[in-house]
Protein backbone atom coordinates (compact mmCIF):
# COMPACT_ATOMS: atom_id res chain seq x y z
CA UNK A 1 -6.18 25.52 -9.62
CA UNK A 2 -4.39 23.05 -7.17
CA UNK A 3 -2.24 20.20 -8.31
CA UNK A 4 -3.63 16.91 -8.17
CA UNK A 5 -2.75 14.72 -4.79
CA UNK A 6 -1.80 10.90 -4.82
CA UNK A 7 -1.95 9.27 -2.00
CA UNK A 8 0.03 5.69 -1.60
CA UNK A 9 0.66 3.07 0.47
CA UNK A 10 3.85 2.04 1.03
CA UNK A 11 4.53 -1.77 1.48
CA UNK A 12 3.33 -4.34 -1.66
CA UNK A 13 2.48 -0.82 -3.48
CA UNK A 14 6.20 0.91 -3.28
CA UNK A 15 8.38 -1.86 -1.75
CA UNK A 16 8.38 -5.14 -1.46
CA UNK A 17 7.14 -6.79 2.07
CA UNK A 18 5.99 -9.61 2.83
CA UNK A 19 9.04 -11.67 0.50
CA UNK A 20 11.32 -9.96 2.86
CA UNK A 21 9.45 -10.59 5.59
CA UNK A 22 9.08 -14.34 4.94
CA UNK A 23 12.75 -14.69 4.30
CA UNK A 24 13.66 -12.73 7.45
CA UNK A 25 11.06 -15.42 9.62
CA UNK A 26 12.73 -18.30 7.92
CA UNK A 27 16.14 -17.31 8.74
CA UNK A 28 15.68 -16.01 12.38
CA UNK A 29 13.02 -17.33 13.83
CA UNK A 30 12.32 -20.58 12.76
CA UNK A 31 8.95 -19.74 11.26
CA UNK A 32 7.34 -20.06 8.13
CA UNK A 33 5.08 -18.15 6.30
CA UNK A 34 3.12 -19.29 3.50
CA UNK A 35 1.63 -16.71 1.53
CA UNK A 36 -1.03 -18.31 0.21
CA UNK A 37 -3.26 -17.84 3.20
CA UNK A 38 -3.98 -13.91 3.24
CA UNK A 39 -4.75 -14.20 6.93
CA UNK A 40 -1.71 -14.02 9.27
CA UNK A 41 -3.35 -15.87 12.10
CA UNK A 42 -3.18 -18.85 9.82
CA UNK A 43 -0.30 -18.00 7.16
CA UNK A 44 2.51 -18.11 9.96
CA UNK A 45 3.28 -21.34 11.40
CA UNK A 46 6.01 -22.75 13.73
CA UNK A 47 8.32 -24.99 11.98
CA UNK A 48 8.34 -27.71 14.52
CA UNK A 49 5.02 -28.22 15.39
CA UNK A 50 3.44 -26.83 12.25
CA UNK A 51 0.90 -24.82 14.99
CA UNK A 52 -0.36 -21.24 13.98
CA UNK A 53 1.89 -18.38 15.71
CA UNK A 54 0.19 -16.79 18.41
CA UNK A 55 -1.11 -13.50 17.86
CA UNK A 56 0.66 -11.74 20.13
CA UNK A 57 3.98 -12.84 18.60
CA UNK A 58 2.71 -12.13 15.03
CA UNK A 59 2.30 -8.45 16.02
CA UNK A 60 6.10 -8.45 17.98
CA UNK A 61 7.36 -9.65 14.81
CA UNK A 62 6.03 -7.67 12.38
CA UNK A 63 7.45 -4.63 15.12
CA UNK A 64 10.79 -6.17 15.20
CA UNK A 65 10.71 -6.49 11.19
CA UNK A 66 10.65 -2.72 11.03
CA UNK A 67 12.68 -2.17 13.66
CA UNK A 68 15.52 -4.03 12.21
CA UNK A 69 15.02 -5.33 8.66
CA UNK A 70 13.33 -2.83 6.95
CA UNK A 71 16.62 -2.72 4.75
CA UNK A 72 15.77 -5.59 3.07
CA UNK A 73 12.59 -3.91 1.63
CA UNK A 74 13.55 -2.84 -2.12
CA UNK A 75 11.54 -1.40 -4.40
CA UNK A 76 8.60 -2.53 -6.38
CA UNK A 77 9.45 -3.04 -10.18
CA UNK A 78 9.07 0.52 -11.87
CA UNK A 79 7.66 2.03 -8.42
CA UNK A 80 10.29 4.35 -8.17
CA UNK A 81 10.53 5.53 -11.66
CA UNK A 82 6.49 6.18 -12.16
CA UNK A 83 6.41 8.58 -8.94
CA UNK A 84 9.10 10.59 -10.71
CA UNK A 85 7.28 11.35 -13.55
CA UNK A 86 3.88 11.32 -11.36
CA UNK A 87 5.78 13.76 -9.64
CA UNK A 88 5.82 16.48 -12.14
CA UNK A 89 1.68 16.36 -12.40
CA UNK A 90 1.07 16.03 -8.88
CA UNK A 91 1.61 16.17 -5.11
CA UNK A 92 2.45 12.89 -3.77
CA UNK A 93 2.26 11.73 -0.06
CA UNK A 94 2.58 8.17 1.35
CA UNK A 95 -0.15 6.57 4.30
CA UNK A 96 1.37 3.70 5.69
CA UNK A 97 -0.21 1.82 8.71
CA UNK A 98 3.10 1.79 10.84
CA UNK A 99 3.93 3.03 14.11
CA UNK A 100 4.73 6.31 15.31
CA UNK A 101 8.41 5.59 16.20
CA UNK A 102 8.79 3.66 12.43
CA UNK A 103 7.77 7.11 11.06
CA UNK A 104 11.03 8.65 10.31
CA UNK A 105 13.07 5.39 9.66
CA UNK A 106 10.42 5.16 7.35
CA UNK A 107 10.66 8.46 5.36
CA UNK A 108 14.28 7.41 5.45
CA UNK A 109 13.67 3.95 3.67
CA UNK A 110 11.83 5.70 0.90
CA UNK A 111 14.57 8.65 0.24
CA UNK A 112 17.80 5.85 0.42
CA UNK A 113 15.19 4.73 -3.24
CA UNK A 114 14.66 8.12 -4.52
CA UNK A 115 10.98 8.42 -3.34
CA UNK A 116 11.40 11.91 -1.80
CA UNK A 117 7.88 12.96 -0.19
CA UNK A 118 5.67 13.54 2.84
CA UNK A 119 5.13 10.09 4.99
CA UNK A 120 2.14 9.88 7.20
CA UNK A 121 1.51 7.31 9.03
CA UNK A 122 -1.94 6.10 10.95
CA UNK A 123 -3.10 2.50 12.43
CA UNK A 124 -6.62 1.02 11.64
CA UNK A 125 -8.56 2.11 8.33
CA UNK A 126 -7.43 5.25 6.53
CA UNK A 127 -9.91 6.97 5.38
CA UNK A 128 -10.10 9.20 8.23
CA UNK A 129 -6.57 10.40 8.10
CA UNK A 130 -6.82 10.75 4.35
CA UNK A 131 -9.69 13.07 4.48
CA UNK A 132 -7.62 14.97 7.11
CA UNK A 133 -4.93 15.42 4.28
CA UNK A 134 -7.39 16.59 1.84
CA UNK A 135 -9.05 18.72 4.41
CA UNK A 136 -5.35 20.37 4.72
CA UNK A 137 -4.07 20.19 1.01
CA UNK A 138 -7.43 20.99 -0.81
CA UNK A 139 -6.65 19.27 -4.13
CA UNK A 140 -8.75 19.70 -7.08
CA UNK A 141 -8.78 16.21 -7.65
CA UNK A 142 -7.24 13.06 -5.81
CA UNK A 143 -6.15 9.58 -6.31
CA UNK A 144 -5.77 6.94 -3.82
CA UNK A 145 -2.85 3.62 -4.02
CA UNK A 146 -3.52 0.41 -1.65
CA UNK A 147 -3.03 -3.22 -1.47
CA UNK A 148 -5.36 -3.86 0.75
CA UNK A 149 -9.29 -4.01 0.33
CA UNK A 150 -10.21 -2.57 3.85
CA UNK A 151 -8.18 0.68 3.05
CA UNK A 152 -10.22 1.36 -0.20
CA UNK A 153 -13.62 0.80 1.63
CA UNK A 154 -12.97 2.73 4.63
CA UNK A 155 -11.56 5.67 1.81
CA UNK A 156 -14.86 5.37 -0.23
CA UNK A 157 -16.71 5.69 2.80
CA UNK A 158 -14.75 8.74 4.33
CA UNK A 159 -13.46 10.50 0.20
CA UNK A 160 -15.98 9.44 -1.96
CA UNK A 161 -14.60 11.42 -4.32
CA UNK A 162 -10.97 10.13 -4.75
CA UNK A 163 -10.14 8.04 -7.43
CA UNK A 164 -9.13 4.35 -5.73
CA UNK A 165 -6.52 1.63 -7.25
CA UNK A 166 -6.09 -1.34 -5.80
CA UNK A 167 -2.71 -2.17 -6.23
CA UNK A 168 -0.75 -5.80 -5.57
CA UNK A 169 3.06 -5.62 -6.14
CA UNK A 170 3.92 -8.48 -5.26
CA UNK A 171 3.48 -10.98 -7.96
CA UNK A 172 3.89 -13.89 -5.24
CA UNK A 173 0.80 -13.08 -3.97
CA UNK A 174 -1.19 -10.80 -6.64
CA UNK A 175 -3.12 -13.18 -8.32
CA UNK A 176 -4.54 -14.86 -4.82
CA UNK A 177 -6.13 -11.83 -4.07
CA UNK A 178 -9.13 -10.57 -5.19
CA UNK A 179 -9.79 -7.29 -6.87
CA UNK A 180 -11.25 -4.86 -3.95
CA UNK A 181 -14.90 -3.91 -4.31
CA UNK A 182 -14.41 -0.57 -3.35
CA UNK A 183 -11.46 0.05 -5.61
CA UNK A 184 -12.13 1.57 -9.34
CA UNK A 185 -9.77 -0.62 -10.95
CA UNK A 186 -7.13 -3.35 -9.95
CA UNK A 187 -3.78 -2.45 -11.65
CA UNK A 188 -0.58 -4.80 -10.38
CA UNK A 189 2.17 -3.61 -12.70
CA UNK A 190 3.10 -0.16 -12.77
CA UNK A 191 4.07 0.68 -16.62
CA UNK A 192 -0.07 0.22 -16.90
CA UNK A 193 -0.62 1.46 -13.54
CA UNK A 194 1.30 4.95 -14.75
CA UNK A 195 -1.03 5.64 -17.89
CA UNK A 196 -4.08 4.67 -15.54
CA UNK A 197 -3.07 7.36 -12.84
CA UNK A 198 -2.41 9.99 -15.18
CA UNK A 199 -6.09 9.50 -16.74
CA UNK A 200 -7.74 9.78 -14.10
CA UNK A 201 -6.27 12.73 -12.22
CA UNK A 202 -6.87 14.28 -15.72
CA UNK A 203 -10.82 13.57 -15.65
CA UNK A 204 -11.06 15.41 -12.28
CA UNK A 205 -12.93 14.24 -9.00
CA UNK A 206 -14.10 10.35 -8.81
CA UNK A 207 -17.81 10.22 -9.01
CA UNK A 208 -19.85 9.37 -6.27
CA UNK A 209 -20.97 6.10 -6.62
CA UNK A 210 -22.91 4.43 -3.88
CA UNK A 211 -21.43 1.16 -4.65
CA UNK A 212 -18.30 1.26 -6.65
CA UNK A 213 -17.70 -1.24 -9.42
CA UNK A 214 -14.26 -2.25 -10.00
CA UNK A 215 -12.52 -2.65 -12.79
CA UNK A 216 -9.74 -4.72 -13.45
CA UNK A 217 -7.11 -3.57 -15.18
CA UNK A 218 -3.38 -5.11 -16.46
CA UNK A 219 -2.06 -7.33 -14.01
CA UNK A 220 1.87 -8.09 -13.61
């Protein structure tokens, strides 16, 4: 018998983000972001003029956030403590949509907190390189962490089969988004999120459901 797999995301699910990345616009670049609006196109605005940022510069400064700020990122309350004890019943890897040259600074981000594992990183939905990793690893039974809606209905298309939080760290913003459709349950805080986890890597493979129903769980 294998040992379970978790798979996380990093950002809003291990570390704080988008706080530091608001802070960093303010401060820099005369920009501000107002995370209300879950759509960057509209969210960041020049201070001046009020007008949207253009997309091109969103995407230059989300690069230039993790080239140079991703020290600012801390962790997500109780993150780092539930992947230790995670750790001991599973195998835990992180899929983060970065780039390929924020790979290692980011596996060296996570081990400066304690969070000691694998880092893969991919661009675009991830259910196809998740069902690469399970392809490789061959768990029994596997359980996948995101913030972010897409990412759970591109897994349930690609890994029916694995178990799918839908996680929000960030309390700033966790109650303006909506629980994921494809997600089994929407869990924000990670004392509950810990117990949930555990459960369900216990039960064995997610069933497959053509349309999953979501749960919601504890929130922070």
């Amino acid at each position: 018998m294998k040992r379970p797999l978790i798979i996380t995301d990093c950002d809003e699910v291990l570390l704080h983000m988008v706080v530091p990345f608001r802070e960093w616009l303010e401060e820099s670049h005369d920009i501000h972001f107002d995370m209300r609006d879950r759509g960057f196109a509209e969210a960041l605005r020049h201070k001046d003029s009020g007008k949207p940022v253009e997309r091109a510069l969103v995407w230059e400064l989300l690069l230039g956030f993790f080239e140079t700020q991703m020290h600012r990122q801390k962790p997500i309350t109780g993150a780092v403590e539930a992947m230790g004890r995670l750790s001991r019943i599973a195998d835990i890897v992180v899929l983060t949509n970065i780039t390929e040259r924020h790979h290692r600074p980011r596996e060296q981000q996570l081990a400066a907190h304690g969070l000691h594992m694998p880092v893969h990183w991919n661009q675009g939905g991830k259910g196809p390189p998740l069902a690469a990793i399970l392809a490789e690893r061959q768990p029994d039974v596997a359980l996948f962490i995101d913030d972010l809606g897409q990412h759970h209905a591109s897994v349930a298309e690609h890994a029916p089969n694995v178990w799918r939080l839908h996680m929000v760290g960030e309390p700033e913003i966790a109650d303006k988004i909506p629980a994921a459709s494809h997600a089994h349950a929407r869990i924000d805080d990670w004392a509950a999120a810990e117990a949930w986890i555990a459960a369900r890597l216990a039960e064995g493979p997610a069933p497959e459901i053509s349309a999953p129903q979501n749960t919601q769980g504890a929130s922070a």
